[in-house]
C-alpha atoms as a PDB file:
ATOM      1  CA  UNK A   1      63.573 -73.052 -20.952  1.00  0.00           C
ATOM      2  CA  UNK A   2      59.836 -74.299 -21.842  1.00  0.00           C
ATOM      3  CA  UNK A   3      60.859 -76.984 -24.664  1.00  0.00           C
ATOM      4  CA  UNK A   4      58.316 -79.714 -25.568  1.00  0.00           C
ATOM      5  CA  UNK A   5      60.101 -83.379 -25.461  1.00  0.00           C
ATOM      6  CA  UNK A   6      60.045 -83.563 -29.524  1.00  0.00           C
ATOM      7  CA  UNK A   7      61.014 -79.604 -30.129  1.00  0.00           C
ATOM      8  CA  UNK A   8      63.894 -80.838 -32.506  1.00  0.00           C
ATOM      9  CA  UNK A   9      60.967 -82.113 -34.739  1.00  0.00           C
ATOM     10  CA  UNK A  10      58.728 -79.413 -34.058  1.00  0.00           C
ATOM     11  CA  UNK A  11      61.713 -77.224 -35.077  1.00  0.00           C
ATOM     12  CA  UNK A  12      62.459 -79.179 -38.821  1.00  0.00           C
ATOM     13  CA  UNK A  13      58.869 -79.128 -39.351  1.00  0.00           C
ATOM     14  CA  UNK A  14      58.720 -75.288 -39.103  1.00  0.00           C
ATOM     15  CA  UNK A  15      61.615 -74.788 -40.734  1.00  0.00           C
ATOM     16  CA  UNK A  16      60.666 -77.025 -43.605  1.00  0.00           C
ATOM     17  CA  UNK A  17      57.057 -75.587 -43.821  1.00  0.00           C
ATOM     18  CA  UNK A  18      58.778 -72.093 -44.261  1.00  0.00           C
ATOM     19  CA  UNK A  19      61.826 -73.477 -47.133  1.00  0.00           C
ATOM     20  CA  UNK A  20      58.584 -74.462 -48.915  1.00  0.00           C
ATOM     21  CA  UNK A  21      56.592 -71.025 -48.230  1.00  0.00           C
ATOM     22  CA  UNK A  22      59.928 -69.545 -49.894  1.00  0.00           C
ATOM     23  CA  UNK A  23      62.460 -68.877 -47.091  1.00  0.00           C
ATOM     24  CA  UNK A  24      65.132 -71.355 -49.127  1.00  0.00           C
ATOM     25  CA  UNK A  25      68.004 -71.406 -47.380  1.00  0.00           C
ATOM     26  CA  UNK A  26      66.677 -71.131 -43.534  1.00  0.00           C
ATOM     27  CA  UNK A  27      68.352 -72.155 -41.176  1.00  0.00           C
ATOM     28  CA  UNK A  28      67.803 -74.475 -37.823  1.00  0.00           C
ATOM     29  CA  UNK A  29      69.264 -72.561 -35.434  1.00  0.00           C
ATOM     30  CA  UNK A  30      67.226 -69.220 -37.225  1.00  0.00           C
ATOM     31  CA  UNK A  31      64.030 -70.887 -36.474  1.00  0.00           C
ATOM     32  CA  UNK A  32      64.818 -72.608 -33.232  1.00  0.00           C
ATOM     33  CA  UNK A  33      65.430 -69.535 -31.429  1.00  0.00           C
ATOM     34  CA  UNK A  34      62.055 -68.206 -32.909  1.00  0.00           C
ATOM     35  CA  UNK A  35      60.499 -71.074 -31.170  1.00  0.00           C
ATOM     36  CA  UNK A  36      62.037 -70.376 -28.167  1.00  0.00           C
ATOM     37  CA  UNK A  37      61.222 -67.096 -28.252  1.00  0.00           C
ATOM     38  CA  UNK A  38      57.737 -67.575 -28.504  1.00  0.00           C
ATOM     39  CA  UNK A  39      57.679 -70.538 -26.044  1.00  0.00           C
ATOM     40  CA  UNK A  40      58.671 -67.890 -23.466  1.00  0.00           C
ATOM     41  CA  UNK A  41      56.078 -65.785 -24.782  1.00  0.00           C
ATOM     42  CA  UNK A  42      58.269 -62.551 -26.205  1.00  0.00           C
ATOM     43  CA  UNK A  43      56.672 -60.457 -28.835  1.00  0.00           C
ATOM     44  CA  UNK A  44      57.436 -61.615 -32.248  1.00  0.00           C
ATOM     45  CA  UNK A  45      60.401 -59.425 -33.881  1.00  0.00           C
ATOM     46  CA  UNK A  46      60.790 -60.221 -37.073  1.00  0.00           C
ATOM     47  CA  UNK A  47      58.686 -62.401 -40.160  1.00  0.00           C
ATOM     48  CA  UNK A  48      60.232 -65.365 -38.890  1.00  0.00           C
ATOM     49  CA  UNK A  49      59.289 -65.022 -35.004  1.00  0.00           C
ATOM     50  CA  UNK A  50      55.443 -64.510 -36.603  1.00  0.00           C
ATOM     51  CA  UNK A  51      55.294 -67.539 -39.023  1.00  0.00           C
ATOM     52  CA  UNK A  52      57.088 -69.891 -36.356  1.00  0.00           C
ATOM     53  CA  UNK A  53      54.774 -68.147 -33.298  1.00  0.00           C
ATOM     54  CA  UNK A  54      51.933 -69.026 -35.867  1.00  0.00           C
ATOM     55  CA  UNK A  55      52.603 -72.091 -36.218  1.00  0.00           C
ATOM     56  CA  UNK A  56      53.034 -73.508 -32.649  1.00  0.00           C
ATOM     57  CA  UNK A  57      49.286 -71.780 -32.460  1.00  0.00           C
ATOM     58  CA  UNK A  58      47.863 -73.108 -35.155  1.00  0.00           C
ATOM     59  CA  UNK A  59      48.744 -76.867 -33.977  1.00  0.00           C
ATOM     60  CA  UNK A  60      47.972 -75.990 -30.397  1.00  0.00           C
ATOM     61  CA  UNK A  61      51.943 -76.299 -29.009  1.00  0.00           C
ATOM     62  CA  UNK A  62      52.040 -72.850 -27.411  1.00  0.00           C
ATOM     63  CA  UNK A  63      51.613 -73.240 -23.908  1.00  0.00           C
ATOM     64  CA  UNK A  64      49.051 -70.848 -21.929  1.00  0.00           C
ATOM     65  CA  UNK A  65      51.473 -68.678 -20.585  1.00  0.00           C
ATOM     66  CA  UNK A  66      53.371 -67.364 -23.660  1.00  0.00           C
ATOM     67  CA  UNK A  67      49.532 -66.987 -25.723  1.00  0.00           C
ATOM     68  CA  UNK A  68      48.505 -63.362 -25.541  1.00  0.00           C
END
């Protein structure tokens, strides 16, 4: 598994970025396997997997091999 050393922060940021964007009641475990999903570079499945892929873009955590 390709985890950065602070993913549990990583992992409450996203979750707490999408609570605010409207996703109240979200859970932890919902968004870290979203993370991991897109640390090991699998296709986004659901709105989720694209707003949590998104953001490990945006602030440049994705590593090369799971970027398209």
């Amino acid at each position: 598994m390709n985890r950065h050393p602070n993913y549990r922060e990583i992992v409450k940021a996203i979750q707490a970025n999408l609570v605010e964007f409207g996703y109240g009641g979200l859970r932890e475990d919902t968004v870290l396997a979203s993370y991991d999903k897109a640390m090991a570079g699998e296709k986004p499945k659901g709105i989720i997997d694209m707003m949590t892929r998104s953001q490990l873009e945006q602030n440049g955590l994705l590593p090369e091999e799971a970027q398209p």
